[in-house]
Protein backbone atom coordinates (compact mmCIF):
# COMPACT_ATOMS: atom_id res chain seq x y z
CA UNK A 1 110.70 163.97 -17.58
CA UNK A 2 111.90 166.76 -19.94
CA UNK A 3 109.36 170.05 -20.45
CA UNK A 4 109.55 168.96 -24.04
CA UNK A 5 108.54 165.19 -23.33
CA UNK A 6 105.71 166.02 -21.35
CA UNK A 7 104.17 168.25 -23.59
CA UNK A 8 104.56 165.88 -26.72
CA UNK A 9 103.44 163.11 -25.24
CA UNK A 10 100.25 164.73 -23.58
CA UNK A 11 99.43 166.40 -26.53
CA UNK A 12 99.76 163.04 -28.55
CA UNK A 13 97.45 161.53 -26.35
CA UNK A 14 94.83 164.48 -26.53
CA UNK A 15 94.96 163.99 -30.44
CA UNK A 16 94.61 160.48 -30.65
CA UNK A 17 91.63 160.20 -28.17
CA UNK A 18 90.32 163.71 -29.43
CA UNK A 19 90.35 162.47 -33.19
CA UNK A 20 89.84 159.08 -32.49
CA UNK A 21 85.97 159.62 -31.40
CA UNK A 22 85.75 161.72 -34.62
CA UNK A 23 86.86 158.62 -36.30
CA UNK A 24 84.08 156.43 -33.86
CA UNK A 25 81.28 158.71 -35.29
CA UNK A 26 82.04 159.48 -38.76
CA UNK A 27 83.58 156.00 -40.30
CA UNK A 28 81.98 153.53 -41.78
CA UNK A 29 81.00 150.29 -39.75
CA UNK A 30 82.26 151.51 -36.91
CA UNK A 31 80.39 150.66 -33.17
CA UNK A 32 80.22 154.51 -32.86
CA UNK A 33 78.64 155.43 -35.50
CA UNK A 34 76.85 158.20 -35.70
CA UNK A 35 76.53 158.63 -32.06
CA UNK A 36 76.72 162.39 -32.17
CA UNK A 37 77.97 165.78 -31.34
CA UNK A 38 77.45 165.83 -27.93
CA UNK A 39 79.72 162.05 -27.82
CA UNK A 40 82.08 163.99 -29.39
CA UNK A 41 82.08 167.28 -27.28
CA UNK A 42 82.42 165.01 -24.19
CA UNK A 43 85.08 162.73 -25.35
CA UNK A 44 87.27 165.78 -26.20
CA UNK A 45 86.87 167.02 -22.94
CA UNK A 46 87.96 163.99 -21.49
CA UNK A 47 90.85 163.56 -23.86
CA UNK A 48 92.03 166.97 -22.84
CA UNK A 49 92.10 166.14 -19.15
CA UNK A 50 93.92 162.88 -20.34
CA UNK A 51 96.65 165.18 -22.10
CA UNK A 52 96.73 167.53 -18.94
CA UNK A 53 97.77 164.09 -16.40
CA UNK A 54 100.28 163.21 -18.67
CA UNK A 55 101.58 166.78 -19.46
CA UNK A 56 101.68 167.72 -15.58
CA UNK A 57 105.38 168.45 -15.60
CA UNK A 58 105.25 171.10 -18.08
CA UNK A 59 101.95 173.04 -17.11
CA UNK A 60 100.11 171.02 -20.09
CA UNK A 61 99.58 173.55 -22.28
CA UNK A 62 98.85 170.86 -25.23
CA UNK A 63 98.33 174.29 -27.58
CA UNK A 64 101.10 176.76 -28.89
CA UNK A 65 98.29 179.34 -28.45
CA UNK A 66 98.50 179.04 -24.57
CA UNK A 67 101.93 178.37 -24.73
CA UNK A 68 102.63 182.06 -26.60
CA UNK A 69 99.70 183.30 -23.99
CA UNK A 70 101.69 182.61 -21.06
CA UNK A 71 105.04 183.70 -22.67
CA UNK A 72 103.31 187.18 -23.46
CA UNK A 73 102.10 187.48 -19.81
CA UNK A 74 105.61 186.34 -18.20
CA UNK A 75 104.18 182.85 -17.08
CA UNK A 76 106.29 181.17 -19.27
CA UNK A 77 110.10 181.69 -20.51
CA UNK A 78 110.28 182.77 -23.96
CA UNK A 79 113.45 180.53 -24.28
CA UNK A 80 111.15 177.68 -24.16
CA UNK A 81 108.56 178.83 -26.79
CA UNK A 82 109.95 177.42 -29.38
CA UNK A 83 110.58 173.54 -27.89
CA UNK A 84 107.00 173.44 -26.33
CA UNK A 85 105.28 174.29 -29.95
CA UNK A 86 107.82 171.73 -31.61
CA UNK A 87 106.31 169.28 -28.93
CA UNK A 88 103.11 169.90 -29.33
CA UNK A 89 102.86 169.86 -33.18
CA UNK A 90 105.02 166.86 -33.64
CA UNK A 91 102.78 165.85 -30.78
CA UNK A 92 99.82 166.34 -32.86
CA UNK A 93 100.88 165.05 -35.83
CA UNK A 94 101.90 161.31 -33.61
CA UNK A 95 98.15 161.39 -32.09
CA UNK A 96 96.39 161.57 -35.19
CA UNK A 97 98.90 158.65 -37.20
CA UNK A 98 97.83 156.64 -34.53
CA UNK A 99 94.17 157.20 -35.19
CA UNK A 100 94.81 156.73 -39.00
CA UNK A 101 95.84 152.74 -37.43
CA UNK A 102 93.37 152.38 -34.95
CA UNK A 103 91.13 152.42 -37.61
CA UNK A 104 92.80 151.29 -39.96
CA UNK A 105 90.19 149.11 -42.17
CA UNK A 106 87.59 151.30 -41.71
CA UNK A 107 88.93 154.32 -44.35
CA UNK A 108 88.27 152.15 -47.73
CA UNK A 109 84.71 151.66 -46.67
CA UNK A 110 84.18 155.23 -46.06
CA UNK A 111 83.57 156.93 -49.28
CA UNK A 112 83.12 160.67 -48.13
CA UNK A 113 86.85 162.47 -48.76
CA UNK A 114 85.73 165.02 -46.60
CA UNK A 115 84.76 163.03 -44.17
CA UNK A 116 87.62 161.12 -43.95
CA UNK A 117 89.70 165.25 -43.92
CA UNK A 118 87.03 165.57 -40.59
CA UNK A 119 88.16 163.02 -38.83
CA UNK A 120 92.12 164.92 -38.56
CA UNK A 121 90.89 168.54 -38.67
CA UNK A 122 88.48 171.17 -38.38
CA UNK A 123 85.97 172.15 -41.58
CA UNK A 124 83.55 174.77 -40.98
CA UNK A 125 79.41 174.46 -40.88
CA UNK A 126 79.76 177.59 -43.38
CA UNK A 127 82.86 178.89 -45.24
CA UNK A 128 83.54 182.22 -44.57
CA UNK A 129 86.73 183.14 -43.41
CA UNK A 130 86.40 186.02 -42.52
CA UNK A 131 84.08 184.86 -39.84
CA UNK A 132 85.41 181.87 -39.61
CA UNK A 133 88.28 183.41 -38.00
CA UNK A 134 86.21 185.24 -35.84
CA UNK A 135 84.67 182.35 -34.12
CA UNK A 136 87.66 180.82 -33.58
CA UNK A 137 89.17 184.10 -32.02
CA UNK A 138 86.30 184.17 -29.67
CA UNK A 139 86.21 180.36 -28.84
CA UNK A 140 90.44 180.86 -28.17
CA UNK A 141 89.32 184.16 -25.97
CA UNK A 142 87.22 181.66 -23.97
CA UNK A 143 89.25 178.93 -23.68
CA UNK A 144 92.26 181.00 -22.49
CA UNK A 145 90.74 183.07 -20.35
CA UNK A 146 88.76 180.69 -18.48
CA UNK A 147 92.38 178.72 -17.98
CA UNK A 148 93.99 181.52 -16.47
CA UNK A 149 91.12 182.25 -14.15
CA UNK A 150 90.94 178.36 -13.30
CA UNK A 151 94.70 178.56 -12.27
CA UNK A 152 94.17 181.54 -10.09
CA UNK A 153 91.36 180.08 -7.96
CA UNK A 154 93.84 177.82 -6.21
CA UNK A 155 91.92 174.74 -6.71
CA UNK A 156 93.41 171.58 -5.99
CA UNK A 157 95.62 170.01 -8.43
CA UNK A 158 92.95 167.39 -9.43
CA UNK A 159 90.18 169.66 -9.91
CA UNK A 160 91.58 172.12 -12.02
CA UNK A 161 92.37 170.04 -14.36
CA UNK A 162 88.64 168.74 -14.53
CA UNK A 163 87.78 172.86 -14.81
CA UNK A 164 89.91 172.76 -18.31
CA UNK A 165 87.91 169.39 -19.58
CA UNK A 166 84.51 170.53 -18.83
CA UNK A 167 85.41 174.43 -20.39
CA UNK A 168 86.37 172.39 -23.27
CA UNK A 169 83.09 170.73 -23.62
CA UNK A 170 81.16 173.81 -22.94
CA UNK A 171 83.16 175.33 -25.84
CA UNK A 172 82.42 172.39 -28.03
CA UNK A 173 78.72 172.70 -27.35
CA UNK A 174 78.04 176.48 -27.19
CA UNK A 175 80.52 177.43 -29.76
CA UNK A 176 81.64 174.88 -31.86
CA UNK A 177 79.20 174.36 -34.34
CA UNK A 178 80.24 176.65 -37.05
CA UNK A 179 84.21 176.30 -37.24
CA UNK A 180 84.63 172.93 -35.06
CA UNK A 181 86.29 174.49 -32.48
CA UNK A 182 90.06 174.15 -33.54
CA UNK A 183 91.07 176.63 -30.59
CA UNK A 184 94.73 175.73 -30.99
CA UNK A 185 96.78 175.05 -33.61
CA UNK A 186 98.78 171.98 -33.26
CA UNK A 187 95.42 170.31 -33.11
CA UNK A 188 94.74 171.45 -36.71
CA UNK A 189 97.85 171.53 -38.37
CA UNK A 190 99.71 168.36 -36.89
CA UNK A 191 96.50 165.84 -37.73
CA UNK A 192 96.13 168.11 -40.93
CA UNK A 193 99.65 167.62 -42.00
CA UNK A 194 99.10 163.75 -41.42
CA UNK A 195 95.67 163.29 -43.58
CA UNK A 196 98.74 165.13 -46.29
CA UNK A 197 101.39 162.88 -45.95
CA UNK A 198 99.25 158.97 -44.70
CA UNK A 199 97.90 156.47 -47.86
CA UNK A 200 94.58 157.20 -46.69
CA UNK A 201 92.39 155.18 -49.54
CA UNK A 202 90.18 157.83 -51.60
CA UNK A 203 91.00 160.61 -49.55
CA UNK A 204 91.12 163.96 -51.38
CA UNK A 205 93.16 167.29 -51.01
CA UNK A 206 93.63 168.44 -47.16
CA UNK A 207 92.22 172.13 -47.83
CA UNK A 208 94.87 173.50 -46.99
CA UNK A 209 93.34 176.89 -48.36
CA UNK A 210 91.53 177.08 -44.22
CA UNK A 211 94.36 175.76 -42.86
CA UNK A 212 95.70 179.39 -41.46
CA UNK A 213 92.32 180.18 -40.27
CA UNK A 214 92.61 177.79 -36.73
CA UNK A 215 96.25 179.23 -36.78
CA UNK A 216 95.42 183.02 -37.05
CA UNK A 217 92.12 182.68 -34.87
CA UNK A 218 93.50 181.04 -32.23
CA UNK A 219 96.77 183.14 -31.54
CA UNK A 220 94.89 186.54 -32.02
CA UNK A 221 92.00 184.96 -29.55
CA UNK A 222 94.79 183.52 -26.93
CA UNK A 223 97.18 186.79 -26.51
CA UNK A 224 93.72 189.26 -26.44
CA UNK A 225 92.68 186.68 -23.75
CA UNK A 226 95.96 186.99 -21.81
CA UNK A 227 96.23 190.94 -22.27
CA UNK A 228 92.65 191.33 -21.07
CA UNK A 229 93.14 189.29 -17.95
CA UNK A 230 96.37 190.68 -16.97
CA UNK A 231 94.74 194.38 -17.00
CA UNK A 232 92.13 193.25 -14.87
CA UNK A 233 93.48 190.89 -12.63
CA UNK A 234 96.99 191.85 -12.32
């Protein structure tokens, strides 16, 4: 399977199991409803180590952040920077269409717009972007740093990828609160890009005023993460 595949279609999957238990919690009439952060923090986990199976034959990076990470650290060949973060955003962008038709009859009943904008990306608790960015650099830090430490403890290939998933609930729990934890930007932008372009009924504007901040916060967060570990671990 091409690099390129693998990473679109594992990504696509993370979105549309990732978004689609935001959609399970926040829609109208749906069996989920309401069942909570903690449904949601798991679920993402999970849908990350779904995305990491199916991306196997391309290291499953599932996140231009890591993917630039790994290129600034020599893990990865620059030459295929640019094809990985097509993937993954087009990627994206599949996973959260195919939300938008899973639930399909459930957006006209839901009269929040910005609830319905939750369901594809990230909102913070508090607007301040500034900060905003902030938590999202730290959250990246995290999440990268913890990967490349995971990867260098020569676990076996089924458990590291159960590391990732349960560092990506722990994120979601401990640090997710105020921003949402976009932590990569393909998950933002691509599902972002599709509550733009879908006829979702009564939806409002996609803010794409915080759009950058995912973007910004989690490339600063990612390459400080992959500097940092390559001073001290070589």
């Amino acid at each position: 399977m091409s690099v390129y595949l693998s990473e679109f279609l594992g990504t696509m999957i993370m979105i549309l199991l990732g978004d689609g238990v935001v959609a399970g919690v926040l829609l109208k009439d749906s069996k989920a409803k309401d069942a909570g952060w903690s449904v949601i923090t798991w679920a993402w986990g999970l849908a990350v180590l779904m995305g990491i199976y199916v991306a196997a034959a391309s290291g499953a990076h599932l996140n231009p952040a890591i993917t630039l990470a790994m290129a600034s650290i020599g893990k990865l060949s620059w030459a295929l920077v640019p094809g990985y973060m097509a993937a993954q955003f087009a990627g994206a962008f599949t996973g959260a269409v195919l939300v938008y038709l899973t639930y399909l009859p459930h957006w006209a009943g839901t009269v929040d717009p910005k609830v319905k904008l939750g369901v594809f990306c990230t909102i913070p608790a508090v607007r301040s972007l500034p900060s905003n960015i902030l938590t999202e650099v730290i959250g990246t830090f995290v999440l990268v740093y913890c990967v490349l430490a995971i990867g260098s403890n020569n676990l076996s290939a089924g458990l590291a990828p159960i590391g990732v998933a349960l560092l990506v609930v722990v994120i979601g729990m401990s640090l997710g609160g105020p921003t949402g934890y976009g932590i990569n930007p393909a998950r933002d932008f691509g599902p972002r890009l599709a509550h733009a372009l879908l006829p979702i009924p009564g939806k409002g504007g996609s803010d794409w005023g915080y759009a950058p901040v995912p973007i910004v916060g989690s490339v600063i967060g990612a390459l400080l993460a992959a500097f940092t570990y390559r001073a001290i671990a070589g």
